[in-house]
C-alpha atoms as a PDB file:
ATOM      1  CA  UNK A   1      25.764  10.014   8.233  1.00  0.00           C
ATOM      2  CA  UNK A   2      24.436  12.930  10.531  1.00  0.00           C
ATOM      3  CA  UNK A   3      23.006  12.277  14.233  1.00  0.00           C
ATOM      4  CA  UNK A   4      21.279  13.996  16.195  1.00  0.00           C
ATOM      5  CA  UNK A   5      23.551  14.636  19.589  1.00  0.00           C
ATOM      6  CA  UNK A   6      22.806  12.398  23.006  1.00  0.00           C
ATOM      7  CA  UNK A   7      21.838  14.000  25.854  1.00  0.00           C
ATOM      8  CA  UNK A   8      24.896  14.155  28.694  1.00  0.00           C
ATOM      9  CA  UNK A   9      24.955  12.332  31.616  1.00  0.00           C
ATOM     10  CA  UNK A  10      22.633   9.543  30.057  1.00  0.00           C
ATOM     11  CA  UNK A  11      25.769   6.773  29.194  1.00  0.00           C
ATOM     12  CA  UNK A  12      24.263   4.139  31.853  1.00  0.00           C
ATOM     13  CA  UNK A  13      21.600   3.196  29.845  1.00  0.00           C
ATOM     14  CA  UNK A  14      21.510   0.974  26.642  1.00  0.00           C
ATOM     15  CA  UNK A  15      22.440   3.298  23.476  1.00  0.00           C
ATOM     16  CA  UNK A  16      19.678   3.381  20.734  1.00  0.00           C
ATOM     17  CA  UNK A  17      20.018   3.709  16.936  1.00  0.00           C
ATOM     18  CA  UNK A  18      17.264   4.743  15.167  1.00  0.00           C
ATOM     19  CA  UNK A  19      17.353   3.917  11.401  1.00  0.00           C
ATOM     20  CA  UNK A  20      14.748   5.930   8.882  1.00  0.00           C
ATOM     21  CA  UNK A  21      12.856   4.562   6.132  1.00  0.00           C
ATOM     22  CA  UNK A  22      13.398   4.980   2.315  1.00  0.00           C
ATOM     23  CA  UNK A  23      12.380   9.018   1.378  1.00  0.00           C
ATOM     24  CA  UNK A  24      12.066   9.920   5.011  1.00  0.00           C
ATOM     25  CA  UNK A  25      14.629  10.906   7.552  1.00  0.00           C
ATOM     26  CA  UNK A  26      15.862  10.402  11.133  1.00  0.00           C
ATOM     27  CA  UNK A  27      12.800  12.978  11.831  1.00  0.00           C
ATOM     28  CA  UNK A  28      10.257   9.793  11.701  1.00  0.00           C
ATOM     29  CA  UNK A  29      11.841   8.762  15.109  1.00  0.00           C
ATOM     30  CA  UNK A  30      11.088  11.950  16.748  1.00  0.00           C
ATOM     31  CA  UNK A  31       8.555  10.321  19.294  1.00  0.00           C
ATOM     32  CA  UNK A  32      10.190   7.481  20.174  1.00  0.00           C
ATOM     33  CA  UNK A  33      13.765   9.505  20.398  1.00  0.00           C
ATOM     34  CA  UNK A  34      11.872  12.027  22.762  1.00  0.00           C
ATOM     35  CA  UNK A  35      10.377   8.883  24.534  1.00  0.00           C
ATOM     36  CA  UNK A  36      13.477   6.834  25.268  1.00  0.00           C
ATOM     37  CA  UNK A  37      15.471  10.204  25.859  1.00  0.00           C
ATOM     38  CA  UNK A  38      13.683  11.041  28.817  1.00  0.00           C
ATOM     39  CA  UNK A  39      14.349   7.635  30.249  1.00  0.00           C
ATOM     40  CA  UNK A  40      18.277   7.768  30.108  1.00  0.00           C
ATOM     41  CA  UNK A  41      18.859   6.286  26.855  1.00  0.00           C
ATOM     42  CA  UNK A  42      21.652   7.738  24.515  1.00  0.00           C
ATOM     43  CA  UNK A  43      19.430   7.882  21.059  1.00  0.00           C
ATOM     44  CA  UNK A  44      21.205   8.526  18.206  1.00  0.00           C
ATOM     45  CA  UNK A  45      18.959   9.558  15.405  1.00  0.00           C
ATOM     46  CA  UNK A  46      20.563   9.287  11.919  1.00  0.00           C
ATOM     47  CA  UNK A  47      19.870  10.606   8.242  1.00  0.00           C
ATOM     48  CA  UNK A  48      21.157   7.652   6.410  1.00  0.00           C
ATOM     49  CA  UNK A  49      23.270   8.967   3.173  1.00  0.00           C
ATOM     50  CA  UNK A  50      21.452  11.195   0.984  1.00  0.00           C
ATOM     51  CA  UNK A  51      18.979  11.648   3.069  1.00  0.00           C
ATOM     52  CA  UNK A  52      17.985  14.852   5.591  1.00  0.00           C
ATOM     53  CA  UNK A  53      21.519  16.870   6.078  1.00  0.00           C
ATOM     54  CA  UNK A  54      23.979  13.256   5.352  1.00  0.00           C
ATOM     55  CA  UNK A  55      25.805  13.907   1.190  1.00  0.00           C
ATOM     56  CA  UNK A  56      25.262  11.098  -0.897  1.00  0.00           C
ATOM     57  CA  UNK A  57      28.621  10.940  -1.669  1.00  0.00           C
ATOM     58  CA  UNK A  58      29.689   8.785  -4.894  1.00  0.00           C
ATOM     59  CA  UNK A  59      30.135   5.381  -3.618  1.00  0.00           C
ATOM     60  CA  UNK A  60      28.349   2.749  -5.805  1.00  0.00           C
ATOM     61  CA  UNK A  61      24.918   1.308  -4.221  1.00  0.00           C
ATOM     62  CA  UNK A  62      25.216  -1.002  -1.508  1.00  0.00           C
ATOM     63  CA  UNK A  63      24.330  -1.356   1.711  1.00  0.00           C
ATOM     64  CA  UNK A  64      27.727  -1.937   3.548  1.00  0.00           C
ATOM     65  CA  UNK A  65      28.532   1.427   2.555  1.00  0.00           C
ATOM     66  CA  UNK A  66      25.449   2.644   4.900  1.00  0.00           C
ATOM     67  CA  UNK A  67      26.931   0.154   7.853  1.00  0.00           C
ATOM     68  CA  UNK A  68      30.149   1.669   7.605  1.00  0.00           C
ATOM     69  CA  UNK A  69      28.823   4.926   7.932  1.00  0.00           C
ATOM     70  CA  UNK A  70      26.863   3.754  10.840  1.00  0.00           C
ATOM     71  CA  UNK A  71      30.457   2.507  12.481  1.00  0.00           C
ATOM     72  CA  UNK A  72      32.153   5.513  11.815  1.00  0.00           C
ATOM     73  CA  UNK A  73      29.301   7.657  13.922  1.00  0.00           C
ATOM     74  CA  UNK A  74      29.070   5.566  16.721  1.00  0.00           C
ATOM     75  CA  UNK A  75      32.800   5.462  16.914  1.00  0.00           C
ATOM     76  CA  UNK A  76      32.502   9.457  16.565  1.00  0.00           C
ATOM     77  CA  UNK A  77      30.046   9.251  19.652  1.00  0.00           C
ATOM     78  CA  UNK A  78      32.190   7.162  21.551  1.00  0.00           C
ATOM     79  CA  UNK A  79      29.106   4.382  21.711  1.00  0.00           C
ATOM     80  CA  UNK A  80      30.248   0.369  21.094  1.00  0.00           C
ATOM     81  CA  UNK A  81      27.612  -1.793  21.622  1.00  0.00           C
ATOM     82  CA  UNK A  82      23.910  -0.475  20.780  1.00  0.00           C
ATOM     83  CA  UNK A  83      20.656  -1.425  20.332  1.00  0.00           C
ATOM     84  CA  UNK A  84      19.201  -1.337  16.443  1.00  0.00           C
ATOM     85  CA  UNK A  85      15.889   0.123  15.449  1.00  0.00           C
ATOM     86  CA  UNK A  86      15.549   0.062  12.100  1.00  0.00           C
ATOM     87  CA  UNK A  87      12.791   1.103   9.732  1.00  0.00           C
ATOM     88  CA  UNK A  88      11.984  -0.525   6.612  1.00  0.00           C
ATOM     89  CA  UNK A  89      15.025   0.697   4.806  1.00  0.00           C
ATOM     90  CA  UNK A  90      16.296   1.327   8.049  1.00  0.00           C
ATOM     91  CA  UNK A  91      15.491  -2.362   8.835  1.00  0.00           C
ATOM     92  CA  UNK A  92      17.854  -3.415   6.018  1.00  0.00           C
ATOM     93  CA  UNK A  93      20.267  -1.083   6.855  1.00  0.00           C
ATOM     94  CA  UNK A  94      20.552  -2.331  10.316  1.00  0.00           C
ATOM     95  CA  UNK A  95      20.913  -6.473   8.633  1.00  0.00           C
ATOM     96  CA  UNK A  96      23.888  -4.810   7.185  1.00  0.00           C
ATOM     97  CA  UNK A  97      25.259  -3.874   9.957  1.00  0.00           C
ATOM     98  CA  UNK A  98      24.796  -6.899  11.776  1.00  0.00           C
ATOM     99  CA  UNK A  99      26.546  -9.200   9.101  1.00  0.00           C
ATOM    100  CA  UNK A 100      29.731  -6.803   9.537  1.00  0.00           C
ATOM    101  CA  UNK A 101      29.317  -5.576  12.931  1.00  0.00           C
ATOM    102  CA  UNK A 102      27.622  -8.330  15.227  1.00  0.00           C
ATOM    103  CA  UNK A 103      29.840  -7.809  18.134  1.00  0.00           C
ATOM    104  CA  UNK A 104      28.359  -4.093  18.194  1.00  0.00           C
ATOM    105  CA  UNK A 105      24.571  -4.915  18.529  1.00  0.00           C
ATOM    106  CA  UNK A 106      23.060  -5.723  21.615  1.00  0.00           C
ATOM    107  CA  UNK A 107      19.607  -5.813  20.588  1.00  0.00           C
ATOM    108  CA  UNK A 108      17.510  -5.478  17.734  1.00  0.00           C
ATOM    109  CA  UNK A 109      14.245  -3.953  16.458  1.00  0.00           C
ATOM    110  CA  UNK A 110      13.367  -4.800  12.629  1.00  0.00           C
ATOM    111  CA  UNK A 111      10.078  -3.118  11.153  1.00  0.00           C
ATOM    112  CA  UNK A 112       8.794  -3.924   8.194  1.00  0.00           C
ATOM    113  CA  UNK A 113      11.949  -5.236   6.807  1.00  0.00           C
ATOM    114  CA  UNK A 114      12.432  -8.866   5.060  1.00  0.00           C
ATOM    115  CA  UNK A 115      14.812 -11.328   6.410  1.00  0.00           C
ATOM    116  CA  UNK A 116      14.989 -12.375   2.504  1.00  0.00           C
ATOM    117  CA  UNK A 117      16.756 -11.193  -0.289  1.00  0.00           C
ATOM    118  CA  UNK A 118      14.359  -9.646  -3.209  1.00  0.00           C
ATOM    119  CA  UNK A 119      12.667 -12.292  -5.992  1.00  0.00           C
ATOM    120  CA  UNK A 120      14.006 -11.276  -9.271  1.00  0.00           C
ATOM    121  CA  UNK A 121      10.520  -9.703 -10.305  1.00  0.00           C
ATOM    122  CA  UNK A 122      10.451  -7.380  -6.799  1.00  0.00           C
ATOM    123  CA  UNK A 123      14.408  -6.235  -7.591  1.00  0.00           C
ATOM    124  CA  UNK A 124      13.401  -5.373 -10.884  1.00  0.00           C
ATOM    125  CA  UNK A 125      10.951  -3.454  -9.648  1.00  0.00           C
ATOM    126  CA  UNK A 126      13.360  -1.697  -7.398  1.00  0.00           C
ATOM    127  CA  UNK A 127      15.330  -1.015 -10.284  1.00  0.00           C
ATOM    128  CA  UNK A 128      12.616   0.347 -12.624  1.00  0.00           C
ATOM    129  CA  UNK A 129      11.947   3.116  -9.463  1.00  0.00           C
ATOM    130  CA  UNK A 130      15.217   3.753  -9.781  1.00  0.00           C
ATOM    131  CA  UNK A 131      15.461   4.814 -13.369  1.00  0.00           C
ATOM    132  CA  UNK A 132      11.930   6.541 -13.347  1.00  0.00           C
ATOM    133  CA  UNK A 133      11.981   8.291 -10.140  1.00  0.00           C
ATOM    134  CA  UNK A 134      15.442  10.138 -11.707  1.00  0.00           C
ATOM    135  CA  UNK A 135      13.480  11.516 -14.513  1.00  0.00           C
ATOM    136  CA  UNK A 136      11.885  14.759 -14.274  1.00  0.00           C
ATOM    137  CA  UNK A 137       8.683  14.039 -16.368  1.00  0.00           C
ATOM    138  CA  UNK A 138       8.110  10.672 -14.240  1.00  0.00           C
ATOM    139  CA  UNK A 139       9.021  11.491 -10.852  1.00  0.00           C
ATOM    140  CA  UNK A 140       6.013  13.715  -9.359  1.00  0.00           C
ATOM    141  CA  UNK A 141       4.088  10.699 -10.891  1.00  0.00           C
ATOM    142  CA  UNK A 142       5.145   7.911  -9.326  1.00  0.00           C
ATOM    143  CA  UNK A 143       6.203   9.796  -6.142  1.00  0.00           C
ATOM    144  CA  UNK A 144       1.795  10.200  -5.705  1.00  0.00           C
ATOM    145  CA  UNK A 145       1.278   6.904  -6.519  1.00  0.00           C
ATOM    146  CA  UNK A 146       3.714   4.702  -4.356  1.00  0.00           C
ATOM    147  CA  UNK A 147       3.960   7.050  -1.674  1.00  0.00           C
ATOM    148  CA  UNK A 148       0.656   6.140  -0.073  1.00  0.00           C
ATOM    149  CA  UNK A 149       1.358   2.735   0.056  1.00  0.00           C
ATOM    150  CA  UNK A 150       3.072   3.399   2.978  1.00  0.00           C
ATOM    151  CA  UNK A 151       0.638   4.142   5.059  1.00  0.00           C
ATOM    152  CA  UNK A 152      -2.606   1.779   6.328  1.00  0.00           C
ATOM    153  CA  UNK A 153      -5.999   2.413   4.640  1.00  0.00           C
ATOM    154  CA  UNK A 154      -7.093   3.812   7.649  1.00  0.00           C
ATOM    155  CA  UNK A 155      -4.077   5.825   8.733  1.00  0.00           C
ATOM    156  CA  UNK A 156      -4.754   7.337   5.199  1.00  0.00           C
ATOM    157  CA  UNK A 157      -8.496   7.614   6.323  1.00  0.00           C
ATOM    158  CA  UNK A 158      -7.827   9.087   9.474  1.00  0.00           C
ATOM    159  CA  UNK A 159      -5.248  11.134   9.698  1.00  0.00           C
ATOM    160  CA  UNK A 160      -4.684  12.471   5.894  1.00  0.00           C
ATOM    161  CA  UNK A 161      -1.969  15.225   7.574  1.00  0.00           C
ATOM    162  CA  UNK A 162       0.407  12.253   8.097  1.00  0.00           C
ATOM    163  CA  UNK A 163      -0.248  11.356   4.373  1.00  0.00           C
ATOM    164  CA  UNK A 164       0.306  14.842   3.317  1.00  0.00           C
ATOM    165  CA  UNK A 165       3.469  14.593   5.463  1.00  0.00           C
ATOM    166  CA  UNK A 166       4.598  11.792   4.376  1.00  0.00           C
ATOM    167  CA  UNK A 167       4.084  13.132   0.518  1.00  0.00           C
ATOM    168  CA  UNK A 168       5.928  15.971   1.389  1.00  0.00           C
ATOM    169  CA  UNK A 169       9.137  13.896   2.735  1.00  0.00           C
ATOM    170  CA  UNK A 170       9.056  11.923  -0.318  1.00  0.00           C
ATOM    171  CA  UNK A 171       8.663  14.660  -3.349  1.00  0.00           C
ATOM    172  CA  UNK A 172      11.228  16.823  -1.210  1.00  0.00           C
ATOM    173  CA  UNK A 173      14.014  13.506  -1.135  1.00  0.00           C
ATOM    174  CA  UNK A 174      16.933  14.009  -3.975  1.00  0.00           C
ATOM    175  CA  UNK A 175      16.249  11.925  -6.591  1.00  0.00           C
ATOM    176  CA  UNK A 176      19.428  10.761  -7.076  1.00  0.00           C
ATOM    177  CA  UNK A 177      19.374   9.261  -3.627  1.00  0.00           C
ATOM    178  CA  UNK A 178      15.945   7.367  -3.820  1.00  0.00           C
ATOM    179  CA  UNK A 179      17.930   5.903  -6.897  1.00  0.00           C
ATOM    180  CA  UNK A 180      21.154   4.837  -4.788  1.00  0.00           C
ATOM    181  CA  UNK A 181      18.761   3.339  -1.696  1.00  0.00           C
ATOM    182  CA  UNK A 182      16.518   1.553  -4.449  1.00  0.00           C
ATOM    183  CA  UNK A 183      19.374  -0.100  -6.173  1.00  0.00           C
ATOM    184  CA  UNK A 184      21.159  -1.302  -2.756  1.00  0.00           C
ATOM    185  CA  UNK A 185      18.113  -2.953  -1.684  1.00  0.00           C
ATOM    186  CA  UNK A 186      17.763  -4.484  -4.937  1.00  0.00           C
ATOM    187  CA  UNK A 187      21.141  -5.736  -4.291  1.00  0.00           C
ATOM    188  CA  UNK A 188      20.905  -6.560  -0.578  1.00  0.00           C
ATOM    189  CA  UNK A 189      21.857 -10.657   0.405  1.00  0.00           C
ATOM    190  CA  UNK A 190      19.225 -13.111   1.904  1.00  0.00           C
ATOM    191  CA  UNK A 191      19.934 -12.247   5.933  1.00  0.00           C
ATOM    192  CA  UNK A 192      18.176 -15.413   7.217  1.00  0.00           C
ATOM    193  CA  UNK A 193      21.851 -16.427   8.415  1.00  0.00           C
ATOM    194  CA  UNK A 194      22.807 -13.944   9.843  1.00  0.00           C
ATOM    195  CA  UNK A 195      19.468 -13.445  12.098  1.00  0.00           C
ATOM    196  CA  UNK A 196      19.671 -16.596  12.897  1.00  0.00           C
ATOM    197  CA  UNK A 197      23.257 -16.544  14.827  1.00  0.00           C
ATOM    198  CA  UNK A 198      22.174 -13.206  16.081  1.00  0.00           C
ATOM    199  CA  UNK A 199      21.570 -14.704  19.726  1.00  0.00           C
ATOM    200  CA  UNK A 200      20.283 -11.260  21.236  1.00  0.00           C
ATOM    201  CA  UNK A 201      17.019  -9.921  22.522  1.00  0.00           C
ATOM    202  CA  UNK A 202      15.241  -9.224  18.825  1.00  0.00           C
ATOM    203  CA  UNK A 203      11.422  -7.417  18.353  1.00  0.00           C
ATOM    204  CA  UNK A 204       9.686  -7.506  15.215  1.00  0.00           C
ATOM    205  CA  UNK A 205       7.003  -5.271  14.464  1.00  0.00           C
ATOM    206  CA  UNK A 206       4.224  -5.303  11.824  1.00  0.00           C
ATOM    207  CA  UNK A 207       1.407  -3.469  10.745  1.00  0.00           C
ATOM    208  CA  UNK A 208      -1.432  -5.679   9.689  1.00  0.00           C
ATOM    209  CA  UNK A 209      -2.689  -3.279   6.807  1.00  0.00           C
ATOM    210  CA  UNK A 210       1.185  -3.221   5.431  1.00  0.00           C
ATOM    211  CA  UNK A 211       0.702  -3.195   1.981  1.00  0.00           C
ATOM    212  CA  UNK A 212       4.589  -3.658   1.310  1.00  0.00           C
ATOM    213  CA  UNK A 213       5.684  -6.397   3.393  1.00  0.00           C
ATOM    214  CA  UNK A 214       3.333  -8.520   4.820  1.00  0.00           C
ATOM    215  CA  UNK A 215       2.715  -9.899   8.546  1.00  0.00           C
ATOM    216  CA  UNK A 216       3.190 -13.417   7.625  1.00  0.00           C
ATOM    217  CA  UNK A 217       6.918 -12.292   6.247  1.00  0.00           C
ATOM    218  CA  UNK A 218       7.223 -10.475   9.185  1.00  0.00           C
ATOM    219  CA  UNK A 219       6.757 -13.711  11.536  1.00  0.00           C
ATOM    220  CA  UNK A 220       8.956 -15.467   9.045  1.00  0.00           C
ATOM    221  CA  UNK A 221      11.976 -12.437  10.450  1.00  0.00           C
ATOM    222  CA  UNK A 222      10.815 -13.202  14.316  1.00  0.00           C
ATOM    223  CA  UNK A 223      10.806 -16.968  13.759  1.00  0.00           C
ATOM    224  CA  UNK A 224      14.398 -16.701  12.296  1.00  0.00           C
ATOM    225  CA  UNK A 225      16.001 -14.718  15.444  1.00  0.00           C
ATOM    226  CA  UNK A 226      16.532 -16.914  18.194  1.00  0.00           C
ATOM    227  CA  UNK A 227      15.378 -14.678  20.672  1.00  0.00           C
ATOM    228  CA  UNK A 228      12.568 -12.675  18.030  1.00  0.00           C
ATOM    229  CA  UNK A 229       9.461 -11.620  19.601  1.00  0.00           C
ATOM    230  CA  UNK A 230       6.737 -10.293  16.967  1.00  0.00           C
ATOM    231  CA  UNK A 231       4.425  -7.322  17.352  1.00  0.00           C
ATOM    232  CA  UNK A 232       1.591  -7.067  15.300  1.00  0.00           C
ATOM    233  CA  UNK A 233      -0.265  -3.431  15.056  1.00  0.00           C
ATOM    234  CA  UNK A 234      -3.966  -3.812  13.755  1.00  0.00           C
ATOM    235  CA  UNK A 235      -4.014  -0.219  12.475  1.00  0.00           C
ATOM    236  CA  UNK A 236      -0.781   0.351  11.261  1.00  0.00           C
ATOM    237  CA  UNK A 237       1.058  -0.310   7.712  1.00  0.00           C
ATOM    238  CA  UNK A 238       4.524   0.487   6.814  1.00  0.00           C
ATOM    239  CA  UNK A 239       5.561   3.636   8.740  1.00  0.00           C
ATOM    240  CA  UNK A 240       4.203   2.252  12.440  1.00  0.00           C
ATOM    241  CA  UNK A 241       6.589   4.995  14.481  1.00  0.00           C
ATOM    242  CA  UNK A 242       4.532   7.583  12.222  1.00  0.00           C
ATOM    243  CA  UNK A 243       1.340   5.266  12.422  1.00  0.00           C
ATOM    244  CA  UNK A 244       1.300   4.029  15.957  1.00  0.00           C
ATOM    245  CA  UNK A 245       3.912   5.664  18.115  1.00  0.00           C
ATOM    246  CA  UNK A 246       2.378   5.248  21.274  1.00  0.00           C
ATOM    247  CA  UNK A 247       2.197   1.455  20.651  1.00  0.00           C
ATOM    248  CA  UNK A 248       5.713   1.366  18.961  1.00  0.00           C
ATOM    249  CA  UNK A 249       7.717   3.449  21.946  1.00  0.00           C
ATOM    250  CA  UNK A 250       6.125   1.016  24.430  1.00  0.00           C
ATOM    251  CA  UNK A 251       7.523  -1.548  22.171  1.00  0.00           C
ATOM    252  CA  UNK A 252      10.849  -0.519  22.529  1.00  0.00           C
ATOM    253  CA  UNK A 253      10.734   0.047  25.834  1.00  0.00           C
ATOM    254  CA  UNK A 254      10.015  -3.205  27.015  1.00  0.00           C
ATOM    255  CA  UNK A 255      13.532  -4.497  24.546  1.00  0.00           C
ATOM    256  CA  UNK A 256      15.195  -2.179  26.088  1.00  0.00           C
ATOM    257  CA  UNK A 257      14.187  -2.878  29.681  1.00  0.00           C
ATOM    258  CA  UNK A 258      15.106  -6.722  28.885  1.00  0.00           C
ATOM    259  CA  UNK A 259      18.385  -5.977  27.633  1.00  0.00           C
ATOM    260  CA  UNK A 260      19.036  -3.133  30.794  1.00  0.00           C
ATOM    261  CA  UNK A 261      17.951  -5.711  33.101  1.00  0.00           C
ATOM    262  CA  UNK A 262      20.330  -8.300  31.610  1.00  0.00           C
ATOM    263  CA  UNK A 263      23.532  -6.109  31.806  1.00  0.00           C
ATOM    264  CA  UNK A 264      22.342  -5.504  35.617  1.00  0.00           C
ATOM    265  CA  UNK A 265      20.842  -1.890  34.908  1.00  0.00           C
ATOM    266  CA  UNK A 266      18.234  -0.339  36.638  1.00  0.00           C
ATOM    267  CA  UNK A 267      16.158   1.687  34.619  1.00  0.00           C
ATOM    268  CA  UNK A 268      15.134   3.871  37.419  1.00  0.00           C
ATOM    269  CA  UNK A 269      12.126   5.379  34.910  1.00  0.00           C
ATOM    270  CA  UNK A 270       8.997   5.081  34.334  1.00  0.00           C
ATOM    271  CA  UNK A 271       7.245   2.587  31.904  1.00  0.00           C
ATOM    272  CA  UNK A 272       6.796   3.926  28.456  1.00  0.00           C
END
């Protein structure tokens, strides 16, 4: 799993993880990892396997393999406890985590991420990307067609170099990775428990034109944490640090202040 390097002498502030969604890479962060840089966070930005410059390596598909990946960076960076951010895959990635790690989390960000485990129909779904996306005389085809999804009608509307971005990320992805992510989210457990012991401060964010995972599932994920708090973006779909990043830095901000001001840090910055 490859991070991008903290900054030095920024340790007395709350470490950030920033977790990518499925066919993008640690890249989608860049705003908020600028943004929460410049106030004295430690950000670690990371290509989850497959993805950006991180191998895919040969383990079989599962999403414990991504949290111990995470474990073995932060221990490589020398962080213990951090705060989760986590992106629709990255959302799922950071549940993961959490179930093996919870001792190691001091806060938590979910986006667009289920607390549930997939319906059969939905992980068959999954698994039918899987196969097709792998296939040369399917992939540029389905790659066009689910890749807009992503975005809100109007982001697509709007701004159609974020779509043409976004495109780009996913027809560039290896195949055989999109595969290996689509088949461990299949797999992924129902996470309701383990949200629901996870007594830390917790933000959920949605975008209300999400055509993947919908607001009312994401108040089902902030309802579950004991200490959830749900955002809702009126403009954004799936991608909100692409779609909204002013609104989703100031987000984070404010968790991170909370959890700063609980360990008896100063922030000593400016609001975001």
């Amino acid at each position: 799993m490859t991070a991008s390097s903290d900054l030095p002498g920024t340790r007395h502030r709350t470490p950030v993880v920033l977790l990518h969604a499925l066919s993008l890479h640690a890249s989608m962060w860049e705003a908020q990892e600028r943004a929460l840089r410049a106030r004295g966070h430690p950000v670690l930005a990371v290509d989850q396997r497959g993805f950006g410059e991180t191998p895919l390596g040969d383990s079989p598909p599962c999403l414990d393999v991504i949290a111990d990946d995470l474990a073995r960076t932060l221990d490589e960076h020398g962080m213990d406890r951090v705060v989760l951010a986590g992106s629709s895959m990255g959302g799922y990635a950071a549940m993961a985590f959490l179930r093996r790690c919870p001792d190691r989390v001091a806060g938590l960000a979910l986006l667009s991420a289920r607390a549930t485990a997939d319906e059969p129909e939905a992980a068959a779904q999954r698994l039918t990307f899987a196969e097709l996306v792998q296939d040369p005389a399917h992939r540029p085809a389905i790659v066009e067609r689910v890749t807009p999804l992503l975005l809100a009608h109007t982001t697509r509307a709007d701004h159609p170099e974020l779509l043409a971005r976004v495109l780009a990320d996913a027809h560039a992805a290896d195949p055989a990775a999109l595969a290996w992510a689509q088949r461990a989210i299949a797999a992924r457990p129902d996470s309701t428990d383990v949200l629901s012991a996870a007594r830390i401060p917790a933000l959920v964010i949605a975008g209300a034109q999400d055509a993947l995972v919908t607001p009312q599932e994401s108040r089902y994920v902030a309802d579950v944490l004991p200490h959830g708090r749900l955002i809702t973006l009126p403009r954004a779909g799936h991608l909100q640090p692409l779609e909204a990043p002013e609104e989703v830095t100031h987000a984070l901000c404010g968790l991170l202040d909370e959890i700063d001001a609980a360990a008896g840090i100063a922030s000593g910055a400016r609001a975001c």
